[in-house]
N, C-alpha and C. Protein backbone atom coordinates (compact mmCIF):
# COMPACT_ATOMS: atom_id res chain seq x y z
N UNK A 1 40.41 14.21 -87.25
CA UNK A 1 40.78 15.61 -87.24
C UNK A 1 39.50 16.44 -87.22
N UNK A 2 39.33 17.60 -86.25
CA UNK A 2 38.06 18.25 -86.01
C UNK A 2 38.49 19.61 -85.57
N UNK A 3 37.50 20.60 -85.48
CA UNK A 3 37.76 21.73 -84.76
C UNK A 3 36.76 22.02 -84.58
N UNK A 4 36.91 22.99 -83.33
CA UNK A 4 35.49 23.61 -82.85
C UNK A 4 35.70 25.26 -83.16
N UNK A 5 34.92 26.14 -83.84
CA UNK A 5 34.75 27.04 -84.25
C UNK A 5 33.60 28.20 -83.69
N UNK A 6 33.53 29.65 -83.40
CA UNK A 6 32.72 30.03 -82.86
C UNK A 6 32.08 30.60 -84.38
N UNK A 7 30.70 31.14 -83.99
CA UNK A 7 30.27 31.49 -85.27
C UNK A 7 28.90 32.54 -84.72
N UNK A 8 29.24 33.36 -84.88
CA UNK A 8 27.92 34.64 -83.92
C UNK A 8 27.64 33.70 -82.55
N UNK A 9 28.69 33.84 -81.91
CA UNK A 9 28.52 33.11 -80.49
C UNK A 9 28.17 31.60 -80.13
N UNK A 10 27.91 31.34 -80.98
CA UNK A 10 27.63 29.72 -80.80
C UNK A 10 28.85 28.83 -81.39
N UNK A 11 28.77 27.87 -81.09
CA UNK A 11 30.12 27.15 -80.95
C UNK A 11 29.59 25.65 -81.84
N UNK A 12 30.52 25.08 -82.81
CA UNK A 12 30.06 24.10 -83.72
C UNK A 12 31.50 23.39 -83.97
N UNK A 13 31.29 21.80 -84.24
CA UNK A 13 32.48 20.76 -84.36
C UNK A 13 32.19 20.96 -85.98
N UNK A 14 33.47 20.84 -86.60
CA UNK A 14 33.83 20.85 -88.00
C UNK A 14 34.58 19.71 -88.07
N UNK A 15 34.36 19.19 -89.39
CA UNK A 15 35.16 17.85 -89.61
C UNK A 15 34.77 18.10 -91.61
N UNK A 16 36.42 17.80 -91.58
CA UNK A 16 36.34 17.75 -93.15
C UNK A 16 35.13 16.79 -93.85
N UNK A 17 34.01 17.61 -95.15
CA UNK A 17 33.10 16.20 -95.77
C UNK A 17 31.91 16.92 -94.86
N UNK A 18 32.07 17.35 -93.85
CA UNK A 18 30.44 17.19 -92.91
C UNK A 18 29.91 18.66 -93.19
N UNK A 19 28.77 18.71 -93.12
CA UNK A 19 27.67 19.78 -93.57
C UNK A 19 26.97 19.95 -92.55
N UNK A 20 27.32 21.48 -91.95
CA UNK A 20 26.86 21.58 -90.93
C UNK A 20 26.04 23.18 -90.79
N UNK A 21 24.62 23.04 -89.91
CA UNK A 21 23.55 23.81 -90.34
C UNK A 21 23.84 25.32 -89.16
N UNK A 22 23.83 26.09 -90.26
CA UNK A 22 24.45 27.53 -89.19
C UNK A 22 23.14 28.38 -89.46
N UNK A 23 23.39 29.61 -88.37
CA UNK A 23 22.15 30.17 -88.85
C UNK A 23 22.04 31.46 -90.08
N UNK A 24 21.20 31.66 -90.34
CA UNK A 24 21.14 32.14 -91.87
C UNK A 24 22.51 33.15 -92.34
N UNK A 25 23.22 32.99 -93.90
CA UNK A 25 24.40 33.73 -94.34
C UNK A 25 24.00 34.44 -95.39
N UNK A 26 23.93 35.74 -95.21
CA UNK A 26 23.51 36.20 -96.64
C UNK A 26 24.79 35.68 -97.80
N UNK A 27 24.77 34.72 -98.37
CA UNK A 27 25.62 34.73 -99.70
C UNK A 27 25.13 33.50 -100.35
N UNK A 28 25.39 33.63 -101.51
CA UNK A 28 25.05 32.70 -102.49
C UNK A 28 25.46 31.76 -102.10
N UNK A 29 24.29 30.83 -102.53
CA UNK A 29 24.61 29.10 -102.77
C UNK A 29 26.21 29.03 -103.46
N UNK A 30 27.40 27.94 -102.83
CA UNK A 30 28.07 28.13 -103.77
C UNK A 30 29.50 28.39 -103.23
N UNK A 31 28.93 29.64 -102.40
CA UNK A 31 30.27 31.08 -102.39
C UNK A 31 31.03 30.32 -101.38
N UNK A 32 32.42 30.62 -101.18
CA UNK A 32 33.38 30.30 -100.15
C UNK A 32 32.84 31.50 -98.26
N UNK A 33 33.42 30.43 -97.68
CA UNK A 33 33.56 31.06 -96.77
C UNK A 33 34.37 30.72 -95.76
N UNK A 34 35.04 31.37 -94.94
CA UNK A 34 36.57 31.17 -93.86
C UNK A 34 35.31 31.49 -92.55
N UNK A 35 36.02 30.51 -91.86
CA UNK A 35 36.00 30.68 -90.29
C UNK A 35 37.15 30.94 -89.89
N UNK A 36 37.79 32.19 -88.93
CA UNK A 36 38.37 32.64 -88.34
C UNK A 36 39.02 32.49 -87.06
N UNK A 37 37.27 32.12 -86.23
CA UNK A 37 37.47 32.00 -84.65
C UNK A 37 37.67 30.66 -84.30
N UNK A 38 38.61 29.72 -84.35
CA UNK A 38 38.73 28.40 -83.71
C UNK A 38 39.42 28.47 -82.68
N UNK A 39 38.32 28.06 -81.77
CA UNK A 39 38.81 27.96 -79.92
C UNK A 39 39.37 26.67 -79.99
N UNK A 40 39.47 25.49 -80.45
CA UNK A 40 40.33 23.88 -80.68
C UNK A 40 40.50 23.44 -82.15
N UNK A 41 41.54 23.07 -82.06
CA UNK A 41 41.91 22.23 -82.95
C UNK A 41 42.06 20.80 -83.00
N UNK A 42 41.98 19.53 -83.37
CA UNK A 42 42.69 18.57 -82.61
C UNK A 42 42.81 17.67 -84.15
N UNK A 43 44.41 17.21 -83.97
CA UNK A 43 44.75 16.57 -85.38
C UNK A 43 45.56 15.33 -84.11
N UNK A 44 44.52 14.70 -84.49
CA UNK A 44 45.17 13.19 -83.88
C UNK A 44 45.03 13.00 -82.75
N UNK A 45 46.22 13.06 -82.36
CA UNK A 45 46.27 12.76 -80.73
C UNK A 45 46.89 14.40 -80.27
N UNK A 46 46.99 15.06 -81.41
CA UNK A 46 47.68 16.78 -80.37
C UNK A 46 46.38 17.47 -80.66
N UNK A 47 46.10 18.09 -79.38
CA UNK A 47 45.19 18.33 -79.21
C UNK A 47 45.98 20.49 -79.02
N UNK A 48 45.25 21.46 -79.80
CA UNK A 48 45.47 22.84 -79.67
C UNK A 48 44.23 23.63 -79.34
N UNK A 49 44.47 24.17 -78.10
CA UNK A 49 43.53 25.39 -77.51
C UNK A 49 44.19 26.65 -77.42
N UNK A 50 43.42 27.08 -77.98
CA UNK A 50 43.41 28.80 -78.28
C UNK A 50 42.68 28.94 -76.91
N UNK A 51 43.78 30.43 -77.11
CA UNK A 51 43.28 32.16 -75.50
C UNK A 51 43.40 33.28 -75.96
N UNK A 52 42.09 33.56 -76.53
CA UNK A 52 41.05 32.72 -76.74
C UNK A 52 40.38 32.08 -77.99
N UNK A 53 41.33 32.66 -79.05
CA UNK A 53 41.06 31.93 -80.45
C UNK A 53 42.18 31.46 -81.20
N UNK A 54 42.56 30.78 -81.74
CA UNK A 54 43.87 30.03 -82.63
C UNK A 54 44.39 30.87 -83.48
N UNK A 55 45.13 31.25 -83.95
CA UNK A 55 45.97 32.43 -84.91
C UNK A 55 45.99 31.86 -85.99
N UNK A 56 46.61 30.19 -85.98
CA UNK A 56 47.27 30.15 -87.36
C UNK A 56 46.16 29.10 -87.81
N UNK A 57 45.33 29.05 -87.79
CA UNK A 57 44.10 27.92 -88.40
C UNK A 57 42.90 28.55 -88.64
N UNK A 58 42.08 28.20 -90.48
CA UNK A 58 41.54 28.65 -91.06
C UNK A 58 40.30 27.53 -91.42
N UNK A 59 39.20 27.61 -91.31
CA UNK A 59 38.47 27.00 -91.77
C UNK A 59 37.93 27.30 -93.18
N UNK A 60 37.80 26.30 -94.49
CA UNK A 60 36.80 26.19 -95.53
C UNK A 60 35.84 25.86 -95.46
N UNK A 61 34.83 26.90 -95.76
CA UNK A 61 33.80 26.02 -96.29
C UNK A 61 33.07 26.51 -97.55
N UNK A 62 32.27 25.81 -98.14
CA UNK A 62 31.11 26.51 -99.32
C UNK A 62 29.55 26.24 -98.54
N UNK A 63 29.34 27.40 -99.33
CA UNK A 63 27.79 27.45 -98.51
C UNK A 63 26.64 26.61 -99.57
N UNK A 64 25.98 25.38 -99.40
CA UNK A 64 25.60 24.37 -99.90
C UNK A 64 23.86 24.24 -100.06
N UNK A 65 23.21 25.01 -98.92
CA UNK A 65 21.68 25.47 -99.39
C UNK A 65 21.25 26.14 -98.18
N UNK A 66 19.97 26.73 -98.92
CA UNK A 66 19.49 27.60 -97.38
C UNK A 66 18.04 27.21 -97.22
N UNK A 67 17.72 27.30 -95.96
CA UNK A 67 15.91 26.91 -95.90
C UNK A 67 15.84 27.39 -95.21
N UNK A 68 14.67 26.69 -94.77
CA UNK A 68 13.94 27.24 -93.30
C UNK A 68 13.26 26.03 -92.58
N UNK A 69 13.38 25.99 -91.11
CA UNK A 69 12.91 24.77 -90.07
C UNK A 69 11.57 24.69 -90.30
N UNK A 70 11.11 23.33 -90.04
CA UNK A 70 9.89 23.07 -89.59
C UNK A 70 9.02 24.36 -88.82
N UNK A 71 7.77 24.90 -89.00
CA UNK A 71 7.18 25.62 -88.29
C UNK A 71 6.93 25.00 -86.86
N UNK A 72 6.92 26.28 -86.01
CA UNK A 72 6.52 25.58 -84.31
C UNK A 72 5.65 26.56 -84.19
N UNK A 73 4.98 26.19 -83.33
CA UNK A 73 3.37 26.99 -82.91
C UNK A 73 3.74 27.12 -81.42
N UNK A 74 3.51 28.65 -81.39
CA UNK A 74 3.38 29.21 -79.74
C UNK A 74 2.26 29.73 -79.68
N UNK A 75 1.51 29.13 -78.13
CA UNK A 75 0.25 29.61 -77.81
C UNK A 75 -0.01 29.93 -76.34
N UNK A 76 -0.23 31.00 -76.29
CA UNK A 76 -0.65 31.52 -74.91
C UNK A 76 -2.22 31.12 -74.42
N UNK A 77 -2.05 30.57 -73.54
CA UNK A 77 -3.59 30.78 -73.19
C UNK A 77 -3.60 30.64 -71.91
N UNK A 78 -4.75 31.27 -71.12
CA UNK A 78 -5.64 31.73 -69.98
C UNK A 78 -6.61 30.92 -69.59
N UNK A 79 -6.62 30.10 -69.00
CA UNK A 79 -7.97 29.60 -69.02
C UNK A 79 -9.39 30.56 -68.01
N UNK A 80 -10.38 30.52 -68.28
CA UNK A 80 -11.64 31.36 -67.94
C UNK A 80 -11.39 32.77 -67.94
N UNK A 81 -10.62 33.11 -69.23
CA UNK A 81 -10.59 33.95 -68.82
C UNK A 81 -10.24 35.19 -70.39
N UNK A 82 -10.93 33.82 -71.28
CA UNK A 82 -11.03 34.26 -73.00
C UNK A 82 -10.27 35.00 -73.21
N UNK A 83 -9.30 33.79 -73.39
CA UNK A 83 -7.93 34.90 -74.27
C UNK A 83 -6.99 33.76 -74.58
N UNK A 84 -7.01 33.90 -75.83
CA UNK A 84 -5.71 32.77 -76.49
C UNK A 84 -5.38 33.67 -77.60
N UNK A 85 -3.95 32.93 -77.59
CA UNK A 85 -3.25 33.73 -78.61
C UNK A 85 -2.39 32.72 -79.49
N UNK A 86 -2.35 32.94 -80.47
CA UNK A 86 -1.70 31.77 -81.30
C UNK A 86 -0.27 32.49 -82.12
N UNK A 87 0.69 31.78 -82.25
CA UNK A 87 1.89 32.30 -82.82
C UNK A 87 2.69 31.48 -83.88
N UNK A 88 3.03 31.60 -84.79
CA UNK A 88 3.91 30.73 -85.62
C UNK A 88 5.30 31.52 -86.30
N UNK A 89 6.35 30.40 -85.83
CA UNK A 89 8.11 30.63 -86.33
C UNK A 89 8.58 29.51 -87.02
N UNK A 90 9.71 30.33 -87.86
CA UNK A 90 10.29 29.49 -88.86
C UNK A 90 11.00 29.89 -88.95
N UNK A 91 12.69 29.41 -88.41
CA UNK A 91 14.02 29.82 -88.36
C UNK A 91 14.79 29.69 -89.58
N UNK A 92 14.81 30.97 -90.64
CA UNK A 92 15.79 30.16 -91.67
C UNK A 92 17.15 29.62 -91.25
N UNK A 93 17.74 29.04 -91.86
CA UNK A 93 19.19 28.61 -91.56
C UNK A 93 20.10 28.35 -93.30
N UNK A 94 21.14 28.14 -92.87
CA UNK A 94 22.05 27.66 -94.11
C UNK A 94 23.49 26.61 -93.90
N UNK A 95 23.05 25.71 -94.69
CA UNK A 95 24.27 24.53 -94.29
C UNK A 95 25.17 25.11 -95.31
N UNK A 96 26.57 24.84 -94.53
CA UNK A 96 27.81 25.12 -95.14
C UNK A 96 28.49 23.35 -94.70
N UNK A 97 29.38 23.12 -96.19
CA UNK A 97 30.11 22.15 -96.46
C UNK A 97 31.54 22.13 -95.75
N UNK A 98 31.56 21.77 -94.97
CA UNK A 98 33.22 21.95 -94.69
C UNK A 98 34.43 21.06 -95.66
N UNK A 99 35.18 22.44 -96.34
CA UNK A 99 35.96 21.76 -97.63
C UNK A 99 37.36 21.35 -96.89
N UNK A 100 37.64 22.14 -95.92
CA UNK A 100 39.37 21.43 -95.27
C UNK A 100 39.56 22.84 -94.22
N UNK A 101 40.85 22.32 -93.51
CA UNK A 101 41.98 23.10 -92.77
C UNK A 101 42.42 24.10 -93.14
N UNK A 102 42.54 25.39 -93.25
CA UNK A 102 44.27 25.78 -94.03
C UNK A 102 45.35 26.31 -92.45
N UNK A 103 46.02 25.92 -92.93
CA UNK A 103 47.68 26.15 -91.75
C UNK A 103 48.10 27.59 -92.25
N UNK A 104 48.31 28.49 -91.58
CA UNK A 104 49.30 29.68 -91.85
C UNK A 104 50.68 29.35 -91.28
């Protein structure tokens, strides 16, 4: 049993138990949170697509920790022509627990 869920435009498989890394939520470690937008559902072998999102299916989850990625280094450079430029990013993010289904 899985669903695919949109979440600020990006699209993620949920499965009850799995912890999955979204990008940053302002709320406490802890706090509940519903997903709304599920474009599929699939329990078994019946498979449900939403046009363009599912009405009666609710996602759980708790939000479980927050960090931030590995740093990546962006660098411009020119050759002969003295000029480099150096850059560094670090994407926070926050994994949420997926706790279950709910059916309306």
């Amino acid at each position: 049993m899985y669903a695919i869920f949109l979440d600020r435009n990006k699209q993620y498989k949920a499965k009850v138990g799995k912890v999955i890394r979204l990008e940053k939520i302002n709320n406490s470690v802890g706090s509940q949170i519903l997903f709304k937008k599920i474009i599929l559902f699939s329990n078994n072998k019946k498979i449900s697509i939403g046009q363009p999102v599912l009405q009666n299916i609710l996602i759980e989850g708790s939000i479980h920790k927050h960090g931030k990625e590995k740093k990546i280094k962006i660098i411009k450079f020119h050759r002969r022509k003295h000029y480099k430029k150096t850059q560094g990013h670090r994407q926070s993010y926050t994994d949420v627990l997926i706790k279950n289904f709910i059916y309306q």
